[in-house]
Every structure is written in structure tokens, then in C-alpha cells.
Protein backbone atom coordinates (compact mmCIF):
# COMPACT_ATOMS: atom_id res chain seq x y z
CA UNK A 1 -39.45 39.84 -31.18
CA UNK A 2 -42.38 39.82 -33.56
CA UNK A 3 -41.32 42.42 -36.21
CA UNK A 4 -44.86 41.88 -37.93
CA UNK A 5 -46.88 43.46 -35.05
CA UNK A 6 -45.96 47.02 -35.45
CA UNK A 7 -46.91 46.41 -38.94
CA UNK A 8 -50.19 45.08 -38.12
CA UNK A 9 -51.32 47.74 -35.52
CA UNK A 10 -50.48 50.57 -37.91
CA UNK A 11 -52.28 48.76 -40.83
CA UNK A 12 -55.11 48.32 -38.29
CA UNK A 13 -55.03 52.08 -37.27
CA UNK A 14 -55.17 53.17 -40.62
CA UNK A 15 -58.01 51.08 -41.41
CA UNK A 16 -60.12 53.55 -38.83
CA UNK A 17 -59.44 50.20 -36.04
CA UNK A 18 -58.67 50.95 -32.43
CA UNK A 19 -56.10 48.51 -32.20
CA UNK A 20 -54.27 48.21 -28.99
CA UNK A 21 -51.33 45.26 -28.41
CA UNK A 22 -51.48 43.99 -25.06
CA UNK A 23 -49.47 40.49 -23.28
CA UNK A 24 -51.54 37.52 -23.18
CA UNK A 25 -50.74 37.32 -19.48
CA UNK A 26 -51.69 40.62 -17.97
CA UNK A 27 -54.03 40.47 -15.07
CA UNK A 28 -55.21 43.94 -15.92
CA UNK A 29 -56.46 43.65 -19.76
CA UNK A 30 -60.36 43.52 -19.87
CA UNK A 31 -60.48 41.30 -22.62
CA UNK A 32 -64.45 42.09 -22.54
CA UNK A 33 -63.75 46.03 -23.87
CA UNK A 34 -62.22 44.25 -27.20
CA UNK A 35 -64.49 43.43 -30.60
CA UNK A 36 -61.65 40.77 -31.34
CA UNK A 37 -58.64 38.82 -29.53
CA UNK A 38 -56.67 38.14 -32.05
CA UNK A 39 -53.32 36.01 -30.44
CA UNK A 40 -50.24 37.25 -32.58
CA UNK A 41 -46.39 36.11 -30.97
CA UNK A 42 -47.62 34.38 -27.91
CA UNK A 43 -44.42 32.61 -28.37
CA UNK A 44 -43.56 31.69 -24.38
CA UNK A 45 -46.92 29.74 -24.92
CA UNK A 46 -45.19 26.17 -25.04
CA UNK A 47 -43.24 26.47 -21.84
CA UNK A 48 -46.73 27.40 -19.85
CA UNK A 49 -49.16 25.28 -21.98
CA UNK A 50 -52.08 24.43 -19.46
CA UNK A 51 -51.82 28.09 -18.20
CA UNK A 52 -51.66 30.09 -21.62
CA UNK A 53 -54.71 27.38 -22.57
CA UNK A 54 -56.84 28.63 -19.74
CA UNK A 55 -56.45 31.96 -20.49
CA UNK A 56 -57.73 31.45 -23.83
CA UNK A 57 -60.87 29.86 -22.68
CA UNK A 58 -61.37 32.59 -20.09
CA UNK A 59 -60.62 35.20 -22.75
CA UNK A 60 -63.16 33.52 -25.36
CA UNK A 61 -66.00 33.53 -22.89
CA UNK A 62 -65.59 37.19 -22.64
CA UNK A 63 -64.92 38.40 -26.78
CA UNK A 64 -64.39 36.79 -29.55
CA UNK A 65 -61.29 34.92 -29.91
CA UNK A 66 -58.93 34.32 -33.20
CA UNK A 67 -58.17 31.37 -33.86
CA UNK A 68 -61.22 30.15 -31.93
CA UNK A 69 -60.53 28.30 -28.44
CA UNK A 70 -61.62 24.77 -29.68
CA UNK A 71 -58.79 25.04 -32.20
CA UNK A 72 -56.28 26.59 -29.80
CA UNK A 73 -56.89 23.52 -27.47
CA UNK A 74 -56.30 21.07 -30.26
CA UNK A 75 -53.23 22.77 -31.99
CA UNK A 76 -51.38 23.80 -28.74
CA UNK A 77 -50.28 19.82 -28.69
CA UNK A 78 -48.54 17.96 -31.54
CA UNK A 79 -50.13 14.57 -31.18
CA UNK A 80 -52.95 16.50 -33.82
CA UNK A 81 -50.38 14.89 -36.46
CA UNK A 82 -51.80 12.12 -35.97
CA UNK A 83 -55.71 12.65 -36.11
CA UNK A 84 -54.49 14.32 -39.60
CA UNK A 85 -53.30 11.02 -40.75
CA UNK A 86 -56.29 9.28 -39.39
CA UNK A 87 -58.44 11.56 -41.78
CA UNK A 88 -56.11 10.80 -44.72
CA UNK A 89 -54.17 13.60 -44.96
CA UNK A 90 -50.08 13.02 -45.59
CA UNK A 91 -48.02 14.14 -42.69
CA UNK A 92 -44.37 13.20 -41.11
CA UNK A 93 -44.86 9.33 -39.46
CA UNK A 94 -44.81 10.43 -35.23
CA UNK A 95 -44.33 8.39 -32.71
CA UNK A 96 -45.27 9.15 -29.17
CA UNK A 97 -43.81 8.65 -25.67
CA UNK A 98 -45.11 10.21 -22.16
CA UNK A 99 -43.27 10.50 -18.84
CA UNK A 100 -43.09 6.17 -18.05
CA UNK A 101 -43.19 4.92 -21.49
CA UNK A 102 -40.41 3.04 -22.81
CA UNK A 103 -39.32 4.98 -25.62
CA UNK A 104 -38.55 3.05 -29.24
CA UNK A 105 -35.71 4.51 -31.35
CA UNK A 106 -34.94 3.97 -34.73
CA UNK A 107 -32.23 1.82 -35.26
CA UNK A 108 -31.38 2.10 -39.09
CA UNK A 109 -31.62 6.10 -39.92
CA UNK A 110 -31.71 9.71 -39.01
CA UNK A 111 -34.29 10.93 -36.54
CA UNK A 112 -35.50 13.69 -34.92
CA UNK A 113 -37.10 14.20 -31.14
CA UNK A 114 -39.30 17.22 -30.12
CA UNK A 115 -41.69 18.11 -27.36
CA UNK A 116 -45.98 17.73 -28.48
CA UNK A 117 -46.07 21.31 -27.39
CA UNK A 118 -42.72 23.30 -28.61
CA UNK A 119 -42.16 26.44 -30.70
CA UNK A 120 -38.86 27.92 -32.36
CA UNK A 121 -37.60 24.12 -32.29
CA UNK A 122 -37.21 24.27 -28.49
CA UNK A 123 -35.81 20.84 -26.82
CA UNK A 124 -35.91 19.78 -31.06
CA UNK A 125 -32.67 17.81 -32.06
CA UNK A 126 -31.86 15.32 -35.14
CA UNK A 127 -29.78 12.02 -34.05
CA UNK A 128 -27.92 9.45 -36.15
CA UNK A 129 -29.13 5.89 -35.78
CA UNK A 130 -25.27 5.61 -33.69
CA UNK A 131 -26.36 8.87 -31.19
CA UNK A 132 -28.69 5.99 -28.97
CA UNK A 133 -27.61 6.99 -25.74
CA UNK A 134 -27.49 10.82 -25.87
CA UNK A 135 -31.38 10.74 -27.47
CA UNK A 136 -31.75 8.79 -24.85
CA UNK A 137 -30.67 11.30 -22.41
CA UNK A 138 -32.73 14.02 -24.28
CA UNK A 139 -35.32 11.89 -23.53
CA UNK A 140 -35.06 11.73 -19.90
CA UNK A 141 -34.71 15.41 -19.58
CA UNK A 142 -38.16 15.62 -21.11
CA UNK A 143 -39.83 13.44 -19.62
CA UNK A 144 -38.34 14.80 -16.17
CA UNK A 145 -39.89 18.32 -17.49
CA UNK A 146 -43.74 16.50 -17.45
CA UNK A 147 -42.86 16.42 -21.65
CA UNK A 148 -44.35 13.91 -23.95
CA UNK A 149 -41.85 13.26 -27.03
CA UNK A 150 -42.54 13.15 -30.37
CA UNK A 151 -39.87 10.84 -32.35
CA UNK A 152 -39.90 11.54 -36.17
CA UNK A 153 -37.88 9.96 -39.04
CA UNK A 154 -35.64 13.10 -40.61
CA UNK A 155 -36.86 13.19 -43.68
CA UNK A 156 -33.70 14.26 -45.62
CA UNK A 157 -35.49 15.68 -48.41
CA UNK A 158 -35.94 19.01 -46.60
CA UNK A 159 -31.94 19.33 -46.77
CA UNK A 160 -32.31 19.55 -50.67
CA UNK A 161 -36.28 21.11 -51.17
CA UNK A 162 -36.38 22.65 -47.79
CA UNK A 163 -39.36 23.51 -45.75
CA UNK A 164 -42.34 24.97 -47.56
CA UNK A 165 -44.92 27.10 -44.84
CA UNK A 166 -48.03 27.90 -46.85
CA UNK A 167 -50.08 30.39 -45.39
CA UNK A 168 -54.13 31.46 -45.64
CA UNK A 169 -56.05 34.21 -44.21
CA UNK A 170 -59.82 34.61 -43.57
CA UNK A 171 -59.90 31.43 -45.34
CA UNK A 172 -58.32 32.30 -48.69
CA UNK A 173 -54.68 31.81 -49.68
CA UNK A 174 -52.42 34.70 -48.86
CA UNK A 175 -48.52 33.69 -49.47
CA UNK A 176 -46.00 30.76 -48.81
CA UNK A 177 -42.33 31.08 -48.10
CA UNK A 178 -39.31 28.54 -48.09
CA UNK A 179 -36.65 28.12 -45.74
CA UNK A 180 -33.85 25.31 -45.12
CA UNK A 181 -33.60 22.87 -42.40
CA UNK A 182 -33.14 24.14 -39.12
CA UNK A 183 -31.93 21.36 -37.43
CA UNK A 184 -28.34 20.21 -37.95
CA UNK A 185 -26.62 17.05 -37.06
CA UNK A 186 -24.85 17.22 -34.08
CA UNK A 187 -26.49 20.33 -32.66
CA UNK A 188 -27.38 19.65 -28.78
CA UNK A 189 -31.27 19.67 -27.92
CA UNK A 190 -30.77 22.82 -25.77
CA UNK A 191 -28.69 24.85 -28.08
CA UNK A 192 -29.50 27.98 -29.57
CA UNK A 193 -31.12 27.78 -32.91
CA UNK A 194 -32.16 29.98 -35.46
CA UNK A 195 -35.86 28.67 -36.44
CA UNK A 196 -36.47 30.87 -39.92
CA UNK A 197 -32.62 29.88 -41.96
CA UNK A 198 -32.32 31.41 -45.53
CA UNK A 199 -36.39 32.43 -45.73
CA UNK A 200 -37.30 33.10 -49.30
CA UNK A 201 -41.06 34.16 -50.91
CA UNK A 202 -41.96 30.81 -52.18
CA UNK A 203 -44.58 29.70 -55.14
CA UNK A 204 -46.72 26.58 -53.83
CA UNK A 205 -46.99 23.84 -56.20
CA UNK A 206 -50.20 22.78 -57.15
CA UNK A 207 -49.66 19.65 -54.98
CA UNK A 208 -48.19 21.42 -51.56
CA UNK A 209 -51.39 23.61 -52.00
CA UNK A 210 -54.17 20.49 -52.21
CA UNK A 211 -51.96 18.84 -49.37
CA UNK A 212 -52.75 22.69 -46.98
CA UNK A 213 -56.16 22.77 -48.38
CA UNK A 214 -56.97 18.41 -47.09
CA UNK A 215 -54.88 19.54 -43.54
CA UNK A 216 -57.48 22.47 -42.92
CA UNK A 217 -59.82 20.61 -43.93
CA UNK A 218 -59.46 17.84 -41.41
CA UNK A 219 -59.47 20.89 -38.59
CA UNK A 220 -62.23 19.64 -36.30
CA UNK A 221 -64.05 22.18 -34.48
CA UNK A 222 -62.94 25.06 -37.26
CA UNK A 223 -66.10 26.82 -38.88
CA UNK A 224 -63.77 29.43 -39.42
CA UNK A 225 -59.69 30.23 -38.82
CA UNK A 226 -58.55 34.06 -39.55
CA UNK A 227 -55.37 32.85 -39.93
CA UNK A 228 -53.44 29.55 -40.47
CA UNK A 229 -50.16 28.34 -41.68
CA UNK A 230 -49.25 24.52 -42.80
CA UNK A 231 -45.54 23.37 -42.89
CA UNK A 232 -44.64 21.26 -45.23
CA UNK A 233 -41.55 19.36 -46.37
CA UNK A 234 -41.30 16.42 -48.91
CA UNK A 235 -41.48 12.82 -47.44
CA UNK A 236 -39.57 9.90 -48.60
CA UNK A 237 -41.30 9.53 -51.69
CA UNK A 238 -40.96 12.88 -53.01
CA UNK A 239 -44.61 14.17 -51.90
CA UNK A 240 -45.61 17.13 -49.75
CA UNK A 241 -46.39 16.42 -45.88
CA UNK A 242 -47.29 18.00 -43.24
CA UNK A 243 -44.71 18.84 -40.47
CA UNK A 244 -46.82 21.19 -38.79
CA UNK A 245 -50.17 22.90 -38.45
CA UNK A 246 -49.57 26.56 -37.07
CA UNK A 247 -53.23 27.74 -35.85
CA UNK A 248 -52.17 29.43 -32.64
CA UNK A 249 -49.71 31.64 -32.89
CA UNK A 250 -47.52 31.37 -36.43
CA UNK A 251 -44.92 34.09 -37.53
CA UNK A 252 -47.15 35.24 -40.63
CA UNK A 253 -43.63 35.94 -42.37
CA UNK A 254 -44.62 39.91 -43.00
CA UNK A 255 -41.81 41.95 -42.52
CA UNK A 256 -39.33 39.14 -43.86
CA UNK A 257 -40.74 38.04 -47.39
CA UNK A 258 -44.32 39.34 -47.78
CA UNK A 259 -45.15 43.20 -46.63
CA UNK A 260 -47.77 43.41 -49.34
CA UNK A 261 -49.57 41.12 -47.52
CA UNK A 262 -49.99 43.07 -44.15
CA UNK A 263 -53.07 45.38 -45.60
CA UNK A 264 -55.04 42.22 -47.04
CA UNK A 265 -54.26 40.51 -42.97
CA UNK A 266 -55.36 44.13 -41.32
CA UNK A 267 -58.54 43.63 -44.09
CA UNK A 268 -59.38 40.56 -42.51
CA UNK A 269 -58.84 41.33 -38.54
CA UNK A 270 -61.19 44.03 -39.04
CA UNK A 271 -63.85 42.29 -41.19
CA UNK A 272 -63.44 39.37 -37.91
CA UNK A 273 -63.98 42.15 -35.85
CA UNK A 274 -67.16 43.59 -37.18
CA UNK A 275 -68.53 39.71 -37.56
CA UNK A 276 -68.40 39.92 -41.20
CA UNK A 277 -68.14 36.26 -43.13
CA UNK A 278 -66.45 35.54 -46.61
């Protein structure tokens, strides 16, 4: 449940806006009657990725759609991680392995598997360099699923500095929060997990905020994001990195640490709306 959108809409609706929330996948919205799409908790996204990606190009022919469809299609799968490094910007080492590839584990630390499209860390688990054969099995049931896996070194810094999500709005910061790792050793790949532990308001660090700022930046096809969230957690040396790059749907972390930020997002889905620029 997205506790922000109720939130939102009344923000929106006092703001003079005819907001209206409707499901992504509703063969009777006429997205062409809207000013603005703006795609809030489409979180069932990653199990129907090609679909949910159609839709948004189908929706962006017929209004304007935030974030735009260019960067839906490029953030919807993982492997972005590593055009970010390829522009220079720090982010979690990622290895990659589709259906028929012979996968490469790490033989001499923690790791962690996930699927290149995934959300609330679905089919995510962390493996001792000893747990070979079940990632192994993990991996099978992926790849039997049409899955590409993404194998990371856990970066065990996050168990003592946690994960940092820094968030911006219309193109300007708006808040950051911190919460601890969510995956624990020994937890099975299809368990239940809860994806936001011990969330706290957070005060970036002049460093996690230049790390955000080089991520956007290497965005391609992005003249402008309403909304955008980098996840960051502290790499072997002690530096911000990215984990992730939320551009499609992220949980803007309203309700839970920042409510005094839901009139500045409402300010910004309207000015969107009405074509205005910052």
C-alpha cells in the first residue's frame, strides 16, 4: 500500500488540481483527458516488465508522462548500473548472467543475487562464499522465470552505515532518509521481507550528495525528471555508491519520515502539469 498517495491527491486538490488516482493497467482510463501521468506505486511493475513498459509508451504518446518514457525504459532494468560506471560515477561492482550463461560466483566473500528488474527486494538474497549450491539453485529458478541475475559483492558496510536514499524533486533536492540492511544472512530468496527496516530522516553528507548529483547526471535521455531517488550505501573503501537509481516508481518516503515535504512534491506535479520549467 502506498500510504503517500492519499497525501498527494489531497495536497493536489488543495492546490485547485483535479487530481484523480487511477491503476496503471485499466483498459478504461483515457490517459489523453490528463495534463500529467505522473506513475506513483506501480509496484507489480517488475513481475510484468515488457507489459507495464508498453503501457508507458502508449500512455506518453497520448499526455505527458512523469518520469518521461525514455527514462522509464532505461531504469525499469538494472544493468543501467553499469552504463553509470562507464560514465564514472561510483556504484556497487554487478555482474550479469541471462537464461544460458554460466553463472560465476564469488568464491572468497559475501554476495548478494537479484533480478535486473525487481522491486521490494523480490527474488533478492545474500549468500556466504560456503552457500554455492543453494545460489546456485536461486539461480536456476530465475533463469527458469526468463530472469537475468545480477550478482553483487555485499558490501558489509551497509550493516554498520546503512542505506542512505537521497531524494530530488523537479530537479532540486527535497530530503534523504536512512534505513538498515534489508537482507539478512540466511534468509531464503522467496521469503517475505520487509524492504524499508528502521527508516530514519537522514542528513546527506556533502559527499553522498555530489555522488546523487554525478548519478543524475549520467541519466541519458533526462532533460528533465519530476522526481528521482538514488540509493546509496558505502563501498569497501568507505565512499558513497550507488545501489540503485529509483526513476520509475520510488516510495518518496512521505508519510514515514518527511510529511513536510508532500506540499513542495504537490508544488511540483502541478507546475509539470501546467508545462512550467525551473
Amino acid at each position: 500500500m502506498d500510504a503517500d498517495l492519499p497525501l498527494l491527491v489531497a495536497a493536489l486538490r488543495d492546490a485547485g488540481a483535479d487530481a484523480e488516482p487511477v491503476f496503471w493497467d485499466d483498459p478504461d482510463v483515457d490517459w489523453a483527458a490528463f495534463d500529467l501521468a505522473v506513475i506513483r506505486s506501480t509496484w507489480d511493475y517488475s513481475w510484468r516488465t515488457a507489459e507495464f513498459v508498453a503501457w508507458a509508451e502508449r500512455c506518453a504518446a497520448l499526455t505527458r508522462l512523469a518520469n518521461p518514457v525514455d527514462v522509464v525504459r532505461w531504469n525499469t532494468d538494472k544493468r543501467y548500473l553499469g552504463e553509470l560506471v562507464r560514465r564514472g560515477v561510483p556504484a556497487v561492482p554487478t555482474r550479469y548472467f541471462a537464461p544460458g550463461d554460466t553463472p560465476e560466483l564469488p568464491a572468497d566473500r559475501e554476495y548478494v543475487i537479484k533480478p535486473t528488474a525487481g522491486a521490494g527486494a523480490r527474488f533478492a538474497a545474500r549468500y556466504r562464499a560456503d552457500e554455492h549450491d543453494t545460489a546456485l539453485r536461486h539461480l536456476a529458478r530465475m533463469h527458469g522465470d526468463g530472469l537475468t541475475a545480477m550478482v553483487q559483492p555485499y558490501l558489509a558496510n551497509i550493516d554498520v552505515t546503512g542505506e542512505r536514499a537521497v531524494l530530488f524533486c523537479g530537479g532540486r533536492y527535497l530530503h534523504a532518509i536512512r534505513k538498515a540492511a534489508v537482507l539478512e544472512s540466511g534468509v531464503a530468496y522467496d521469503a517475505d521481507k520487509v524492504p524499508h527496516p528502521s527508516l530514519e530522516p537522514w542528513e546527506p553528507t556533502a559527499a553522498e550528495l555530489d555522488v546523487a548529483a554525478r548519478a543524475l547526471a549520467a541519466v541519458p535521455c533526462a532533460p528533465e525528471l519530476l522526481y528521482a531517488r538514488v540509493d546509496l550505501v558505502d563501498g569497501d573503501d568507505g565512499q558513497p555508491c550507488v545501489m540503485e537509481l529509483e526513476l520509475v516508481e520510488p516510495n518518496l518516503f512521505l508519510s514515514a519520515a518527511h510529511p513536510a515535504s508532500v506540499p513542495v512534491v504537490a508544488e511540483a506535479i502541478v507546475e509539470a502539469a501546467a508545462g512550467v520549467t525551473r
